[in-house]
N, C-alpha and C. Protein backbone atom coordinates (compact mmCIF):
# COMPACT_ATOMS: atom_id res chain seq x y z
N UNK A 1 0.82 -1.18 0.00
CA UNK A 1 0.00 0.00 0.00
C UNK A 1 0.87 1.26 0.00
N UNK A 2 1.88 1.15 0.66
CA UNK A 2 2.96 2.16 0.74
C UNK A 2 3.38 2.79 -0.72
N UNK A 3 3.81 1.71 -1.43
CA UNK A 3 4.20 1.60 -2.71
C UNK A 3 3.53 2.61 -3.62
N UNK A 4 1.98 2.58 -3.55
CA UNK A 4 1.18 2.88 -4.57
C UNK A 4 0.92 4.06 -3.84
N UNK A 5 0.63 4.61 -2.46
CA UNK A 5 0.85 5.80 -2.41
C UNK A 5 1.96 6.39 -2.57
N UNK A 6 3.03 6.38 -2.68
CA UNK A 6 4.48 6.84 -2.93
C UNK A 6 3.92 7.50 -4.40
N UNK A 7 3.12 6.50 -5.56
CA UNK A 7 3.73 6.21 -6.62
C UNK A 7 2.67 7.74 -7.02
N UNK A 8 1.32 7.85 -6.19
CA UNK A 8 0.51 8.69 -6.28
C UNK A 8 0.93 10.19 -6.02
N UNK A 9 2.68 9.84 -4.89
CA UNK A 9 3.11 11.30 -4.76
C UNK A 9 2.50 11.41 -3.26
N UNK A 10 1.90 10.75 -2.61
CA UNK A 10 1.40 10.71 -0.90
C UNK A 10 2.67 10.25 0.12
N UNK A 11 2.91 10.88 1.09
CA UNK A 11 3.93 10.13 1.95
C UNK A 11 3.11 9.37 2.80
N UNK A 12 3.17 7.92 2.71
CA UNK A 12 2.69 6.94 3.21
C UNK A 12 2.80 7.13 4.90
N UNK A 13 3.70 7.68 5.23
CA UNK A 13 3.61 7.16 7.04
C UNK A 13 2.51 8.64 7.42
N UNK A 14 1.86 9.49 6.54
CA UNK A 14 0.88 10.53 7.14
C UNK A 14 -0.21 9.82 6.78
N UNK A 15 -0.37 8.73 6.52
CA UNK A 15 -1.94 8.10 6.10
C UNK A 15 -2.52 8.23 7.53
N UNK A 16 -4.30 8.16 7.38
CA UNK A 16 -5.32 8.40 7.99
C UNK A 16 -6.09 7.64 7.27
N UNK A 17 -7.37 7.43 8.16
CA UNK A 17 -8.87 7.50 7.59
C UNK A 17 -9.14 8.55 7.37
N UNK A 18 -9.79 8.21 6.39
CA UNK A 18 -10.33 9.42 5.60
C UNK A 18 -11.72 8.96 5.32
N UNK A 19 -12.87 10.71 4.82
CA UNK A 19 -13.93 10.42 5.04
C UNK A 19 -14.12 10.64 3.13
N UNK A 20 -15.64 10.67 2.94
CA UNK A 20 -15.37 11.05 1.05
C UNK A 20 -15.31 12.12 0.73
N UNK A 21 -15.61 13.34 1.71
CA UNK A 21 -15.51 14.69 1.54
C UNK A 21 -13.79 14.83 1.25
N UNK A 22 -12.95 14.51 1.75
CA UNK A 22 -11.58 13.93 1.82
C UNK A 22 -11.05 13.47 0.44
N UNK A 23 -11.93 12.74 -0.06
CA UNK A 23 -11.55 12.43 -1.71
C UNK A 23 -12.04 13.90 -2.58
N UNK A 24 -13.08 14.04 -1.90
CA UNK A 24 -13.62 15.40 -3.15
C UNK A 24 -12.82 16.44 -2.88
N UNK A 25 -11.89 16.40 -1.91
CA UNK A 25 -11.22 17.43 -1.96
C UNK A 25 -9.63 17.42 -2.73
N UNK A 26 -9.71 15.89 -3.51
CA UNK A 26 -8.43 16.05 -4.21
C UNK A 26 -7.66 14.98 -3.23
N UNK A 27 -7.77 14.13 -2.19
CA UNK A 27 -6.92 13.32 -1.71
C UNK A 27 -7.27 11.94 -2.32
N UNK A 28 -6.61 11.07 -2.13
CA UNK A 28 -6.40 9.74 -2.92
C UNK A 28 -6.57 8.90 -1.55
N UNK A 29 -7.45 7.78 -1.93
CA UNK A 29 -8.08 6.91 -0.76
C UNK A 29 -7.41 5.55 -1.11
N UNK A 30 -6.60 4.75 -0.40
CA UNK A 30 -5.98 3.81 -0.59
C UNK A 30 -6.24 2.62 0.31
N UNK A 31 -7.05 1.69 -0.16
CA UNK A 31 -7.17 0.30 0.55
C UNK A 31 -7.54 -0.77 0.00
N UNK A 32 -7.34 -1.95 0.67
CA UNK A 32 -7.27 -3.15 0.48
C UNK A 32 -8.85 -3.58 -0.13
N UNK A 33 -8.50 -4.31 -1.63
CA UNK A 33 -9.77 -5.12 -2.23
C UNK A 33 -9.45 -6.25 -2.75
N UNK A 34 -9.66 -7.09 -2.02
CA UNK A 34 -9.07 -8.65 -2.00
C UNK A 34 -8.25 -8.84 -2.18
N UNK A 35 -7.59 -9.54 -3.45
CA UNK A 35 -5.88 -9.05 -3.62
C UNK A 35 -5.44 -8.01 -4.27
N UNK A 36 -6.51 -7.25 -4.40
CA UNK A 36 -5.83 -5.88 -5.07
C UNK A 36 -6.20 -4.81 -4.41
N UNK A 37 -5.39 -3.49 -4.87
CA UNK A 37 -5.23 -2.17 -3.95
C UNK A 37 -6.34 -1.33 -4.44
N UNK A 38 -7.55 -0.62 -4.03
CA UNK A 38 -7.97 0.43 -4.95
C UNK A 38 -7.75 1.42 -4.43
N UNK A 39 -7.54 2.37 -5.63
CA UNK A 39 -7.08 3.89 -5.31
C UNK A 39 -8.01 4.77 -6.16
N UNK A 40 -9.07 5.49 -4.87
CA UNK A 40 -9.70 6.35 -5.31
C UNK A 40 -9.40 7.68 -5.51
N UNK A 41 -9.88 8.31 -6.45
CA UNK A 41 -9.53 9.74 -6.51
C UNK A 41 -10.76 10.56 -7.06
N UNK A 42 -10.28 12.15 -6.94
CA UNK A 42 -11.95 12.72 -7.29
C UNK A 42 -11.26 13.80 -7.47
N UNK A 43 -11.49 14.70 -8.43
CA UNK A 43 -11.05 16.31 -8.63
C UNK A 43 -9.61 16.22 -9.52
N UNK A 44 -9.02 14.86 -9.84
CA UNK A 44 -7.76 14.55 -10.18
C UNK A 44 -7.32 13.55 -11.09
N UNK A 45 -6.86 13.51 -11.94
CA UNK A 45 -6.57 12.14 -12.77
C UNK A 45 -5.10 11.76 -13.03
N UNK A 46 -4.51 11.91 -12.25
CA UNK A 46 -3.23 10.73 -12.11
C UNK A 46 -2.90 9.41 -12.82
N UNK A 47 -4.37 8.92 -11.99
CA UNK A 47 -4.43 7.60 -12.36
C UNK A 47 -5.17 7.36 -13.46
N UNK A 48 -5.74 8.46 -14.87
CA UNK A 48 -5.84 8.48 -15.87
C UNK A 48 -4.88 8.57 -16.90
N UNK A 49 -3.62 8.86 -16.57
CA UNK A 49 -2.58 9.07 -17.90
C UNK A 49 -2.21 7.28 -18.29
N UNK A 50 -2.10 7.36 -19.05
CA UNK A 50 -1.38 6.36 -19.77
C UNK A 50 -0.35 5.38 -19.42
N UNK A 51 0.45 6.37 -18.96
CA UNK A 51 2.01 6.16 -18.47
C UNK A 51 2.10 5.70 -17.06
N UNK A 52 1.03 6.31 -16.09
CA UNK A 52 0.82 6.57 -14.92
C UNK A 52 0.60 5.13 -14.88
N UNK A 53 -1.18 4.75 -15.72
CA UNK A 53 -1.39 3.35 -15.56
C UNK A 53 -0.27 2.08 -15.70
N UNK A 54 0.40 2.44 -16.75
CA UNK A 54 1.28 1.32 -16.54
C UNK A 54 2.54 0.98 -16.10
N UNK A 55 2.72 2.17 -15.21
CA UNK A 55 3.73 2.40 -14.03
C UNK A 55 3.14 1.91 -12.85
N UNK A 56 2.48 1.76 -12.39
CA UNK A 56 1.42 1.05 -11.40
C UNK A 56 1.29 -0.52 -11.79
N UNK A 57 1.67 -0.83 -13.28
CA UNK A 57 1.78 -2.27 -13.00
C UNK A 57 3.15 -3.27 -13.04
N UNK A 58 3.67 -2.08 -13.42
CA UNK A 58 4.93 -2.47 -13.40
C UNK A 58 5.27 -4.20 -12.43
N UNK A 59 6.63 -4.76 -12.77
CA UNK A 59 6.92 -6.01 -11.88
C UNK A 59 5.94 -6.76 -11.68
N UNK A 60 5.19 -6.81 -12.82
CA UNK A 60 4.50 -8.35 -13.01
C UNK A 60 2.70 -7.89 -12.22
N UNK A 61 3.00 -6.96 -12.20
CA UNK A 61 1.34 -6.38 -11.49
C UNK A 61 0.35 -6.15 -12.69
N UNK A 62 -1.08 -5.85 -11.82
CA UNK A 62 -2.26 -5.67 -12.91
C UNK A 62 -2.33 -3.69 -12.47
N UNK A 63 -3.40 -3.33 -13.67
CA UNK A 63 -3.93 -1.75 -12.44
C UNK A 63 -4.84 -2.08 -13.67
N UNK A 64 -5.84 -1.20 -13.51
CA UNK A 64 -7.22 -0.83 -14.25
C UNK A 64 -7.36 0.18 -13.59
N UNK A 65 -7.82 1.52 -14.41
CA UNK A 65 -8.00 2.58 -14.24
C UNK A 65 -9.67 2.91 -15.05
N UNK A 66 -10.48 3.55 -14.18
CA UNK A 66 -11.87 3.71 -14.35
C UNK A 66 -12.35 4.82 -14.32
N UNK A 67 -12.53 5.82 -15.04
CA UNK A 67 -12.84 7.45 -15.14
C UNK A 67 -14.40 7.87 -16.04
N UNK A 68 -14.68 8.86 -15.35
CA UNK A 68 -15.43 9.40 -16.30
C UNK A 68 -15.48 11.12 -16.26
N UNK A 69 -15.46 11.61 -17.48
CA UNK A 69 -15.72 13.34 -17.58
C UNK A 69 -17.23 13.87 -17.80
N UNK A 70 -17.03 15.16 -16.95
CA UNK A 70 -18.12 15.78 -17.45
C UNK A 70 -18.81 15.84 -19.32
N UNK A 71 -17.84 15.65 -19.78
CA UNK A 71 -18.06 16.00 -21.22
C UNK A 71 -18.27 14.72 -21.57
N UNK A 72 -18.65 13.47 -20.43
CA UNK A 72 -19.16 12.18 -21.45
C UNK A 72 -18.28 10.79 -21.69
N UNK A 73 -17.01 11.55 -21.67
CA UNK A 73 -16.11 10.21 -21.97
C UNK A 73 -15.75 9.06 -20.68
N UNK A 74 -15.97 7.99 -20.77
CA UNK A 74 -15.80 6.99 -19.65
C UNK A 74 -14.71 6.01 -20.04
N UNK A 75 -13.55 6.84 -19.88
CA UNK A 75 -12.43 5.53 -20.79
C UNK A 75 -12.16 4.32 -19.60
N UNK A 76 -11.85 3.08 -20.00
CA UNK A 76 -11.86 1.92 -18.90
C UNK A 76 -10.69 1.15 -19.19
N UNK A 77 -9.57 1.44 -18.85
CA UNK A 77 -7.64 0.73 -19.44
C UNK A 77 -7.37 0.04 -18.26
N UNK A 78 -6.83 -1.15 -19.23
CA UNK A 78 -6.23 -2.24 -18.65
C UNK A 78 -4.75 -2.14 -18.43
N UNK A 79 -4.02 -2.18 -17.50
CA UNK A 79 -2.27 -2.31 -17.78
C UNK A 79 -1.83 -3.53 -16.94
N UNK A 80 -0.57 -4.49 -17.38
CA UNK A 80 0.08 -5.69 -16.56
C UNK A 80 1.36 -5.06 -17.60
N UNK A 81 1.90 -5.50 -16.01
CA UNK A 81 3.53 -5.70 -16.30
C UNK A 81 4.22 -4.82 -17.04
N UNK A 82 3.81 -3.35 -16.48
CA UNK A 82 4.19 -1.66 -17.01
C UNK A 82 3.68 -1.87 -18.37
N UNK A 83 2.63 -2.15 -19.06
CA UNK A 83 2.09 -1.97 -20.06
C UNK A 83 1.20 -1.57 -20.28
N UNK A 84 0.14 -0.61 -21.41
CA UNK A 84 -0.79 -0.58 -21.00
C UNK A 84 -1.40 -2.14 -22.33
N UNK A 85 -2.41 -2.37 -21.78
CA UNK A 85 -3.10 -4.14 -22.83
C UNK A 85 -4.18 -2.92 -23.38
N UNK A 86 -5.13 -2.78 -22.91
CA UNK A 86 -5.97 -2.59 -23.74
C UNK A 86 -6.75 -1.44 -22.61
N UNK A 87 -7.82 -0.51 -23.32
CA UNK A 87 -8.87 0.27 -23.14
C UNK A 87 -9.87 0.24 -24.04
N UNK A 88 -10.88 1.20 -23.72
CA UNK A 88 -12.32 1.76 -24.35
C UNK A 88 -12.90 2.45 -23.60
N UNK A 89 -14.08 2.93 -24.08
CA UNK A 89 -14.71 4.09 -23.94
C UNK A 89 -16.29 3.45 -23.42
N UNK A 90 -16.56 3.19 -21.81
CA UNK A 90 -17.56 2.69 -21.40
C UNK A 90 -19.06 3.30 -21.86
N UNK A 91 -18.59 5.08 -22.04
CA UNK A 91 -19.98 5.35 -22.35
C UNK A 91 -20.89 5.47 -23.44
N UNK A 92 -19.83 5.03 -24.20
CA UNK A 92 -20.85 4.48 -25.19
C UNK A 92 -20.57 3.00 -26.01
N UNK A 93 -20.42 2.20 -24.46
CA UNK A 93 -20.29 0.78 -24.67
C UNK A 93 -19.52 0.09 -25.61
N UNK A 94 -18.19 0.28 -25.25
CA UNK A 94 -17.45 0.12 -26.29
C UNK A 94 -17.48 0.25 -27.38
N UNK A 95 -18.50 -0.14 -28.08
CA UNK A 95 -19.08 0.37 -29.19
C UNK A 95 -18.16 -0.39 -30.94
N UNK A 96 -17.83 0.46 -31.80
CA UNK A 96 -17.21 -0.33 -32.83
C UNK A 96 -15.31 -0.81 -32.46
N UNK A 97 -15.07 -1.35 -32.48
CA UNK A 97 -13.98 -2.42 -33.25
C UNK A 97 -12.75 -1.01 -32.74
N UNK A 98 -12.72 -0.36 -33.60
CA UNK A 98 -11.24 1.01 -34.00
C UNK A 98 -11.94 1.64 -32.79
N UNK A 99 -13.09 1.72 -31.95
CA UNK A 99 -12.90 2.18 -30.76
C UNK A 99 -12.12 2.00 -29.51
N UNK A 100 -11.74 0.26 -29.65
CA UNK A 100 -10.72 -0.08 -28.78
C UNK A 100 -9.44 -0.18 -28.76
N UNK A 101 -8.84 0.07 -28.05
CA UNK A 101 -7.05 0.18 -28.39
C UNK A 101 -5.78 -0.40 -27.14
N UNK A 102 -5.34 -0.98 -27.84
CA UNK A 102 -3.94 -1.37 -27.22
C UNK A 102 -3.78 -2.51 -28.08
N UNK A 103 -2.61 -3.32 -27.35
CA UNK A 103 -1.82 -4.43 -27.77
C UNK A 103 -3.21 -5.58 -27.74
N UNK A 104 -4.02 -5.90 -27.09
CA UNK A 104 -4.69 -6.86 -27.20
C UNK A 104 -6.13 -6.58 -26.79
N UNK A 105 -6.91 -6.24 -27.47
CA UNK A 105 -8.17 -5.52 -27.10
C UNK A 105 -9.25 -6.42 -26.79
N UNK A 106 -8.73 -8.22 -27.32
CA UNK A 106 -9.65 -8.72 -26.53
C UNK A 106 -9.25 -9.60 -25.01
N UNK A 107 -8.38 -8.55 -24.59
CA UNK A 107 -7.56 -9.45 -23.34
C UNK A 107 -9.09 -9.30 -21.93
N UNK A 108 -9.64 -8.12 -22.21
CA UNK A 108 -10.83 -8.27 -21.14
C UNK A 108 -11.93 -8.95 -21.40
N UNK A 109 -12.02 -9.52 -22.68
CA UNK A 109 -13.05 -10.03 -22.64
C UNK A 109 -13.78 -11.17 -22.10
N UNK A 110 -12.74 -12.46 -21.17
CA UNK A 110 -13.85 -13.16 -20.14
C UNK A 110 -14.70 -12.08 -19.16
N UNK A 111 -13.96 -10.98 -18.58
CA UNK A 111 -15.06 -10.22 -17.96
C UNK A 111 -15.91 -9.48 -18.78
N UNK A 112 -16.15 -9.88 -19.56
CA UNK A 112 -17.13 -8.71 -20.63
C UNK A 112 -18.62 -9.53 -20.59
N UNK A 113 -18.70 -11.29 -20.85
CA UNK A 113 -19.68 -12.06 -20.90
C UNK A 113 -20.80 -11.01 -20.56
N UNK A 114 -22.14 -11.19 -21.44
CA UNK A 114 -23.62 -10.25 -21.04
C UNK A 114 -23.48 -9.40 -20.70
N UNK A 115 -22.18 -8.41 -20.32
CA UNK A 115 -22.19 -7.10 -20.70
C UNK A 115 -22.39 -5.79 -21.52
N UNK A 116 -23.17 -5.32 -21.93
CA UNK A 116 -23.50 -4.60 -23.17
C UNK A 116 -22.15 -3.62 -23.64
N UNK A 117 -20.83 -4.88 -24.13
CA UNK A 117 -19.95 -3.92 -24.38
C UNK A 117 -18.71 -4.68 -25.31
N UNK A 118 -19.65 -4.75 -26.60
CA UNK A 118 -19.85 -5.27 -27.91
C UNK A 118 -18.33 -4.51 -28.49
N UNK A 119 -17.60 -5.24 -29.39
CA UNK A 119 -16.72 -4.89 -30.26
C UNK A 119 -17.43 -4.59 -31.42
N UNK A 120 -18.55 -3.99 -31.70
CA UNK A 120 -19.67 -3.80 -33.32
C UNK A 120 -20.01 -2.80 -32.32
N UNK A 121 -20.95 -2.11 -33.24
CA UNK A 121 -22.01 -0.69 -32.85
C UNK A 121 -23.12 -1.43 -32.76
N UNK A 122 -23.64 -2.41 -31.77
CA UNK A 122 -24.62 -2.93 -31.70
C UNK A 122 -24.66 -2.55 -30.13
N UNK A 123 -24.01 -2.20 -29.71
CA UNK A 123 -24.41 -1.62 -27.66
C UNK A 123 -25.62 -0.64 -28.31
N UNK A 124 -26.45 -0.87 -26.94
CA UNK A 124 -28.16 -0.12 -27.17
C UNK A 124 -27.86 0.26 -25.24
N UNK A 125 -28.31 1.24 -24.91
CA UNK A 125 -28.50 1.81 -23.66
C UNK A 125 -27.80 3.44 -23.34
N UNK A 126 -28.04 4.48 -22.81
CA UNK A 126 -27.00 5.15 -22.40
C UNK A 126 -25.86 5.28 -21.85
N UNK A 127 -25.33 5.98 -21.70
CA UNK A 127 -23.99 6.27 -21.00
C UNK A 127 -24.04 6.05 -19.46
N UNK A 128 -24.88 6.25 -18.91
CA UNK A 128 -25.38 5.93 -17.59
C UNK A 128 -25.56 4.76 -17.28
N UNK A 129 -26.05 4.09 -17.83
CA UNK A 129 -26.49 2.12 -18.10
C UNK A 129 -25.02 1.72 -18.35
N UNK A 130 -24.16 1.96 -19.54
CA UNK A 130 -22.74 1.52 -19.58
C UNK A 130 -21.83 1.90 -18.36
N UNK A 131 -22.15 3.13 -17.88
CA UNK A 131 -21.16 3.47 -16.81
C UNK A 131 -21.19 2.05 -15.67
N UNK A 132 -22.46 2.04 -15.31
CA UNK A 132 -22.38 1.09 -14.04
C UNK A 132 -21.84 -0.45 -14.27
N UNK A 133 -22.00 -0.94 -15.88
CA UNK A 133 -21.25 -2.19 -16.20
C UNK A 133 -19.89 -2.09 -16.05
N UNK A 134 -19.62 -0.53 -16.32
CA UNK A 134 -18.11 -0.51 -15.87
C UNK A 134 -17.67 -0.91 -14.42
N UNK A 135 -17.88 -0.64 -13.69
CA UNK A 135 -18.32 -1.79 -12.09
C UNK A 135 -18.22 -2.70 -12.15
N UNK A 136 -18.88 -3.48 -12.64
CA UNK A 136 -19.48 -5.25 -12.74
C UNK A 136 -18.03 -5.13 -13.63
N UNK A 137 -17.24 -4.96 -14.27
CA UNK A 137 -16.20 -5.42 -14.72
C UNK A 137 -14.82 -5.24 -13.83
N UNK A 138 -15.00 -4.71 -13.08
CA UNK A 138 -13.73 -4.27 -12.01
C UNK A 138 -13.99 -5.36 -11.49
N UNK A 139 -15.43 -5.74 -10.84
CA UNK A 139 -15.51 -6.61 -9.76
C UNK A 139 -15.23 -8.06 -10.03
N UNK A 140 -15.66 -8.36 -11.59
CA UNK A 140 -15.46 -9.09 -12.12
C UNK A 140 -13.77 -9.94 -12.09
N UNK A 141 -13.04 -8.73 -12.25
CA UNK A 141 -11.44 -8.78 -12.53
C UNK A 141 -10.82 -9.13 -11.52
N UNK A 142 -11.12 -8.50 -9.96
CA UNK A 142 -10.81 -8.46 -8.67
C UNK A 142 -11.39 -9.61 -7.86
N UNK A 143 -12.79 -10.04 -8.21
CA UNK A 143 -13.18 -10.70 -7.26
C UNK A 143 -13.74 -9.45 -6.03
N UNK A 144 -13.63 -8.83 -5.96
CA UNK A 144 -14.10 -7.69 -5.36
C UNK A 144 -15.00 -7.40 -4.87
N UNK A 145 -16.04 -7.04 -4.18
CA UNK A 145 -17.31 -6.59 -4.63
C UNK A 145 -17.19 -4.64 -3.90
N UNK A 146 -17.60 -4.09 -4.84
CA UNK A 146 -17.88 -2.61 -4.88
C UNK A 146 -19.20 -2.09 -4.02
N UNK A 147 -19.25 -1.88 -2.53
CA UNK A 147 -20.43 -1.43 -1.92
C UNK A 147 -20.52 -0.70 -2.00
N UNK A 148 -21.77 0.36 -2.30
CA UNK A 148 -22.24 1.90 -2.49
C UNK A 148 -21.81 2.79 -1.15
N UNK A 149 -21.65 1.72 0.02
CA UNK A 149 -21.25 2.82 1.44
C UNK A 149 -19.98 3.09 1.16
């Protein structure tokens, strides 16, 4: 845990609990989700660059990075082993083929099963409906489960 706050730019021995007003104010929430770390953030995207993601997986690690903008875009990237594998664009359900990108774009797809998040322009739902499958695919990946508290 140390590690990944370091990597966020946090000095690990000032950690606290923290509340979510605490994230909205730009701090990064770091804890344990089964065998993996999640690191929340809000007001900040760090853990949106590219580079960032697959510096976080560096030495044989996974990271998935999960965002969305005001202006709509919900990109959802995969990185192992300082790489990034693959991304897309949740809110509008992956959608066609040249929407997805990296080295292997169908590396997520056991977690994709009955997900509305089609390599064709055949996804039907909003951006709102795709956002939350973006969830069910983290949890999917992690074993995880994501509680609303």
């Amino acid at each position: 845990m140390a590690e990944v706050a370091e990597r966020f730019g946090a000095d690990a021995s000032t950690r606290r609990i923290m509340s979510w007003d605490d994230v909205w104010s730009g701090w990064v929430l770091i804890g344990g989700f089964g065998e993996w770390l999640l690191a929340l953030e809000c007001q900040t995207h760090r853990g949106g660059d590219e580079g960032f993601l697959a510096s976080m997986s560096r030495g044989g690690a996974e990271a998935v990075n999960y965002r969305w903008h005001i202006d709509g875009i919900s990109p959802f990237e995969y990185a192992a082993d300082g790489e990034l594998i693959t991304g897309f664009d949740v809110a509008n359900g992956g959608g066609a083929l040249h929407n997805w990108y990296g080295r292997d774009i169908h590396a997520l797809d056991p977690y994709l099963e009955g997900l509305p998040f089609p390599k064709d322009d055949s996804a039907r739902g909003d951006e709102y409906h795709f956002r939350s499958h973006g969830f069910a695919v983290i949890e999917r990946m992690t074993g995880g489960r994501l509680d609303p508290q």
